[in-house]
Protein backbone atom coordinates (compact mmCIF):
# COMPACT_ATOMS: atom_id res chain seq x y z
CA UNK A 1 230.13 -83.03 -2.70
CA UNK A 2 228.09 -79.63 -2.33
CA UNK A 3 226.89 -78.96 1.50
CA UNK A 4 223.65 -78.06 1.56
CA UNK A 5 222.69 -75.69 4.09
CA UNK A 6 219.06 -76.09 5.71
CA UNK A 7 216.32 -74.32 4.79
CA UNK A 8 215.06 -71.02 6.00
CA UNK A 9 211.85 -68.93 6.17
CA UNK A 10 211.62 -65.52 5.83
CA UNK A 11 210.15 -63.75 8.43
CA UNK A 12 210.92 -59.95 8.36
CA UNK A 13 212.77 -57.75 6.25
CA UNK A 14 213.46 -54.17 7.45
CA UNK A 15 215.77 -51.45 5.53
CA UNK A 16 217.86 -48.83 8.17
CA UNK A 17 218.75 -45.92 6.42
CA UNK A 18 222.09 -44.07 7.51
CA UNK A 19 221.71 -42.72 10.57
CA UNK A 20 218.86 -44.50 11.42
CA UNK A 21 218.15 -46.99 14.37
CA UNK A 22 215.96 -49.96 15.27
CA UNK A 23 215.77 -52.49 17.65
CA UNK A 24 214.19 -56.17 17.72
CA UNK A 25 214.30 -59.91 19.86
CA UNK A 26 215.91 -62.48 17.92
CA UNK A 27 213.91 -65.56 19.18
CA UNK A 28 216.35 -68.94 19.84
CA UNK A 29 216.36 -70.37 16.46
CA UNK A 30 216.40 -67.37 14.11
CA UNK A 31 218.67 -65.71 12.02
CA UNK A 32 219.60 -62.61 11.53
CA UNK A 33 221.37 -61.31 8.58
CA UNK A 34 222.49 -57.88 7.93
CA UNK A 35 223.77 -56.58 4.96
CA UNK A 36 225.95 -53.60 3.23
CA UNK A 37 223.67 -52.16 0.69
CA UNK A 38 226.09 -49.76 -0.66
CA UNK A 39 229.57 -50.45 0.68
CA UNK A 40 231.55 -48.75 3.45
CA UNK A 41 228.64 -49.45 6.32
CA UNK A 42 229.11 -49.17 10.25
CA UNK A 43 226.64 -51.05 12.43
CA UNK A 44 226.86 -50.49 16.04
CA UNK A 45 225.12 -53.17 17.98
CA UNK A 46 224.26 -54.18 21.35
CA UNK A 47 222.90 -57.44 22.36
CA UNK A 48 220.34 -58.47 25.60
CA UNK A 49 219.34 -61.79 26.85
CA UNK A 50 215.72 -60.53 25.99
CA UNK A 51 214.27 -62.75 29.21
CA UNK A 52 216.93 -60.68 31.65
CA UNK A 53 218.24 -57.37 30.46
CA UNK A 54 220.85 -57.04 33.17
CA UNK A 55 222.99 -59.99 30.66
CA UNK A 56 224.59 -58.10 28.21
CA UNK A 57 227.17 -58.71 25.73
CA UNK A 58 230.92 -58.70 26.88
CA UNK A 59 233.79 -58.01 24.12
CA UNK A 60 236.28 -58.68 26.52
CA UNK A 61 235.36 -61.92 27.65
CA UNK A 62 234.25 -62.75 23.70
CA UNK A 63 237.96 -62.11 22.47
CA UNK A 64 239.81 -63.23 25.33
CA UNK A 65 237.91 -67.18 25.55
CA UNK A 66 237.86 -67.04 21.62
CA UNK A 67 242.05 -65.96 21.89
CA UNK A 68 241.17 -63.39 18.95
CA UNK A 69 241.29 -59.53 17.97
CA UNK A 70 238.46 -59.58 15.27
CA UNK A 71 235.38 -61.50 14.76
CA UNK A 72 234.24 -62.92 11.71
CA UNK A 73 232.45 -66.94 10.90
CA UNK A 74 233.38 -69.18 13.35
CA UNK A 75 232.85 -67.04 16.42
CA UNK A 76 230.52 -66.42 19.64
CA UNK A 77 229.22 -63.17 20.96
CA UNK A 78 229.15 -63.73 24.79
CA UNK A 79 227.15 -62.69 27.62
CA UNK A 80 228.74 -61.91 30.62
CA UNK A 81 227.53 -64.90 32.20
CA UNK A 82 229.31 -67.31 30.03
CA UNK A 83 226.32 -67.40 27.43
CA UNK A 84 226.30 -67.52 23.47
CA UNK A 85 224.11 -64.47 22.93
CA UNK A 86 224.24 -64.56 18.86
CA UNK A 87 227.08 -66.98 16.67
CA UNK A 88 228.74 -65.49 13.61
CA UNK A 89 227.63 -68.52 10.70
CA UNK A 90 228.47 -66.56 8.05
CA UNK A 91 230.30 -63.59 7.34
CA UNK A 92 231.04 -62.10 3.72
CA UNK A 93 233.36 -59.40 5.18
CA UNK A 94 235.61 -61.05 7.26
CA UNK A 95 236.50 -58.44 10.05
CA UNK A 96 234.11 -56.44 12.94
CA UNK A 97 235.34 -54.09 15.01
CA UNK A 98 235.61 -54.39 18.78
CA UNK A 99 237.47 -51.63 20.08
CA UNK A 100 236.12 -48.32 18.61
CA UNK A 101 232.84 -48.21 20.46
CA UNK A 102 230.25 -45.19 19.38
CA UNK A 103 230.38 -41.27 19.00
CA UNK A 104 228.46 -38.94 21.07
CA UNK A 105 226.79 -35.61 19.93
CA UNK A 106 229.53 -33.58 21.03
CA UNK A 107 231.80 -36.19 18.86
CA UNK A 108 229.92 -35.52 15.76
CA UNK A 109 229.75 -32.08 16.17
CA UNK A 110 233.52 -31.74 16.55
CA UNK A 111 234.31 -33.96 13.79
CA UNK A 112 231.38 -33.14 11.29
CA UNK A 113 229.92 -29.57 12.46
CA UNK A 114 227.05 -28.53 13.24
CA UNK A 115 224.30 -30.48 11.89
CA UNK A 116 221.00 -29.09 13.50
CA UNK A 117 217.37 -30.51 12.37
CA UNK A 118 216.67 -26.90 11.61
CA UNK A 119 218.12 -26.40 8.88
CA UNK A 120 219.02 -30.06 7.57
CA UNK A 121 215.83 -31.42 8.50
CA UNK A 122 215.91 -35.25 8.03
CA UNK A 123 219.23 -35.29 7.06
CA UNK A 124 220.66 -34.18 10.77
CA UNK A 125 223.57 -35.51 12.27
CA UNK A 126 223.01 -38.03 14.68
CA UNK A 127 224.89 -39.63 16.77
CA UNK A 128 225.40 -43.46 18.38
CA UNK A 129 224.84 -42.50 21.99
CA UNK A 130 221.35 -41.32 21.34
CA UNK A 131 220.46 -43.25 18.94
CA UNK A 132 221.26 -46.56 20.70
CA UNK A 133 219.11 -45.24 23.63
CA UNK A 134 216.37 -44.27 22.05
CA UNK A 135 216.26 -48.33 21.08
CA UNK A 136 217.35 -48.90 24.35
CA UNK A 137 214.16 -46.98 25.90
CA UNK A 138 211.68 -49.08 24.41
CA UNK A 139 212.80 -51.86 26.01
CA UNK A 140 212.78 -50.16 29.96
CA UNK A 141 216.77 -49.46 29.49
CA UNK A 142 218.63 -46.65 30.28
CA UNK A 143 222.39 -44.97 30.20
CA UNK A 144 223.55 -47.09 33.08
CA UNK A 145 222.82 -49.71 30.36
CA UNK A 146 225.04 -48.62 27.65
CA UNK A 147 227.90 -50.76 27.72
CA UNK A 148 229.70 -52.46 24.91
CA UNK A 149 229.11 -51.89 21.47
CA UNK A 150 230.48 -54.52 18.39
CA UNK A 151 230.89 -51.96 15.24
CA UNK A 152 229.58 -54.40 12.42
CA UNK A 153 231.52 -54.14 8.70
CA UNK A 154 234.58 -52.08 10.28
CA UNK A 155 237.98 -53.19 10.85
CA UNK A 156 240.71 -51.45 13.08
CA UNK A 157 244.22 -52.45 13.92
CA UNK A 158 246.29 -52.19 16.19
CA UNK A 159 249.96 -51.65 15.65
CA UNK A 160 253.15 -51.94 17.99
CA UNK A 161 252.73 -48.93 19.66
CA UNK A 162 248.80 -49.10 20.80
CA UNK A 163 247.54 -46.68 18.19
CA UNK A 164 244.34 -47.60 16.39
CA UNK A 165 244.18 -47.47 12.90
CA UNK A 166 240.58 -47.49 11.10
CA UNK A 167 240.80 -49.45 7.83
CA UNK A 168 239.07 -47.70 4.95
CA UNK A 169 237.39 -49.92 2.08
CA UNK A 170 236.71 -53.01 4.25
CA UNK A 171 233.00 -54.00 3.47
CA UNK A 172 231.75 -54.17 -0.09
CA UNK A 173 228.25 -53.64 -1.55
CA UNK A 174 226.46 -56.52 -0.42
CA UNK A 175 228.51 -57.73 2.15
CA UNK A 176 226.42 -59.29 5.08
CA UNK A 177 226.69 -61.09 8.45
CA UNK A 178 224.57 -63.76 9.65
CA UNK A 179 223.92 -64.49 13.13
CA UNK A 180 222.05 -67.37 14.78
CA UNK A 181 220.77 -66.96 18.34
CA UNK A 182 220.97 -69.78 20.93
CA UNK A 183 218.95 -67.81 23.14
CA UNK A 184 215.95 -65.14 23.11
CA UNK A 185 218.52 -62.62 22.26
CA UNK A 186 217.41 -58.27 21.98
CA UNK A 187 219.40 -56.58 19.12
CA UNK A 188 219.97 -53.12 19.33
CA UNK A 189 221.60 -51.30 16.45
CA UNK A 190 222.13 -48.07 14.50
CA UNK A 191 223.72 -47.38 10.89
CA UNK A 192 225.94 -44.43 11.53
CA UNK A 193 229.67 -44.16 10.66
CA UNK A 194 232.48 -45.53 13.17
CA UNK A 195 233.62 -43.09 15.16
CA UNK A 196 237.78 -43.39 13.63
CA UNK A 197 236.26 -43.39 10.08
CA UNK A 198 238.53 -40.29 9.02
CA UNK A 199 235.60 -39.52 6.16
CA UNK A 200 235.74 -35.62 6.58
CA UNK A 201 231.75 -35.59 5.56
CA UNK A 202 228.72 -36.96 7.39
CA UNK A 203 227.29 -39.63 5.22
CA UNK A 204 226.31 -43.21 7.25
CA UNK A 205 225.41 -46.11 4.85
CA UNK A 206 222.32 -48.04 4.63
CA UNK A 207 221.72 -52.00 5.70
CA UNK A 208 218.91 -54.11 5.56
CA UNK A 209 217.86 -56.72 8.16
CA UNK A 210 216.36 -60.13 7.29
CA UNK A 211 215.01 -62.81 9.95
CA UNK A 212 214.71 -66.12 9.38
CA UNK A 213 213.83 -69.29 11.27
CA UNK A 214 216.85 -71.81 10.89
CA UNK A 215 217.92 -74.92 11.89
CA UNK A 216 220.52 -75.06 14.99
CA UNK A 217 222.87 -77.33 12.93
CA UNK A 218 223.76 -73.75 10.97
CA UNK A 219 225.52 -73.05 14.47
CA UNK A 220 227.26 -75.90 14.25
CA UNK A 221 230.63 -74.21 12.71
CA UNK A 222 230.55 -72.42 15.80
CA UNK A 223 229.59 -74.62 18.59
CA UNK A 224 232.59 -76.45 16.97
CA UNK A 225 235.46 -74.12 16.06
CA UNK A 226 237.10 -74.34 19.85
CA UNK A 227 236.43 -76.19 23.04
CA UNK A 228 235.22 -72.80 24.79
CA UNK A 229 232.49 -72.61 22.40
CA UNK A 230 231.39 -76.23 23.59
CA UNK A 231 231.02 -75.33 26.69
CA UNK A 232 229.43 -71.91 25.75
CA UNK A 233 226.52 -73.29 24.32
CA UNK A 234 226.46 -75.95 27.29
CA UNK A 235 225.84 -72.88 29.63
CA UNK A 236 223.26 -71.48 27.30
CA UNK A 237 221.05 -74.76 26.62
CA UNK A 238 221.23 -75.45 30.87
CA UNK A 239 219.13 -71.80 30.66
CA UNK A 240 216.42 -73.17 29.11
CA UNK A 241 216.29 -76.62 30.98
């Protein structure tokens, strides 16, 4: 017998262009899904309890409750107050990357060159630190607010001796990520290339964002998947009480 997932509306659909940057509330309800166009993407993205900015997603406290290195369908992106912020429902890739963080322009410029709007015009190289505060400005935050950052479509590992190791190939054309908010939940991303992608030349990939309204039962495979989760979306429903 077929499960048969419940029905959902569309209510925006955006494209981000490589190197570009954008920034919205995911009400409690919705569903964001954001997809590879072309193959080989890096989202970095922050997430905000959009009713008080000072809770902010916590990586540490995501992997350590959920007793895993990666994230994929199945798992909760925490606040640090104990709060589901956003649940993975479904996940085409199979592996985002918690450890690498974002590059600055110093970064880029040491890795890619110079890259100056003078002379490249549109096509610039920018870099995750600004561009994640630029979103971050519209919505009264600053530097002392950037914090942890999950790399979407990327997967690193980690081998015996400590050393990161960027995997190459590991989201398709068309790969996507869905994720249902519990909460009024502020997404801040940009499309720019993770900052151990070895790639020699500056060329981030494209995504597209769709929101939906959904049904909570889609959360269900996460609410589910491990008594922490339980009482993660315990904490976050006694928010809204």
């Amino acid at each position: 017998m077929n499960e048969t997932r419940p029905v959902a509306s569309l209510l925006l659909e955006e494209h981000v262009p490589g190197g570009g940057h954008t920034s919205l509330i995911v009400k409690r309800g919705q569903l964001l899904r954001i997809t590879d166009e072309l193959g080989g993407a890096n989202v970095s993205l922050m997430l905000f309890n959009a009713q008080e900015k000072s809770e902010r997603l916590n990586l540490p406290d995501t992997l350590k409750c959920q007793h895993t290195a990666k994230l994929t369908k199945g798992h909760c992106l925490y606040s640090d107050m104990g709060r589901v912020l956003a649940a993975i429902v479904e996940d085409t890739c199979g592996w985002h990357d918690s450890f690498g963080g974002v590059a600055n322009a110093e970064e880029v410029t040491e890795k890619y060159g110079p890259g100056r709007y003078q002379e490249l015009r549109n096509g610039f190289h920018r870099n995750g630190t600004d561009n994640l505060l630029v979103e971050m400005g519209k919505w009264g935050l600053g530097q002392e607010d950037l914090l942890m950052t999950l790399n979407l479509f990327s997967r690193v590992d980690v081998d015996a001796e400590g050393v990161f190791h960027f995997i190459e190939s590991n989201s398709s054309a068309g790969d996507y990520i869905e994720l249902y908010a519990p909460m009024n939940t502020l997404v801040v991303l940009t499309a720019l290339q993770h900052p151990l992608d070895p790639t020699p030349k500056y060329a981030p990939k494209s995504v597209t964002l769709t929101l939906k309204s959904a049904d909570p039962g889609v959360a269900d495979v996460c609410r589910t998947s491990r008594e922490e989760n339980i009482r993660g979306f315990i904490n976050t429903e006694r928010f809204f009480l």
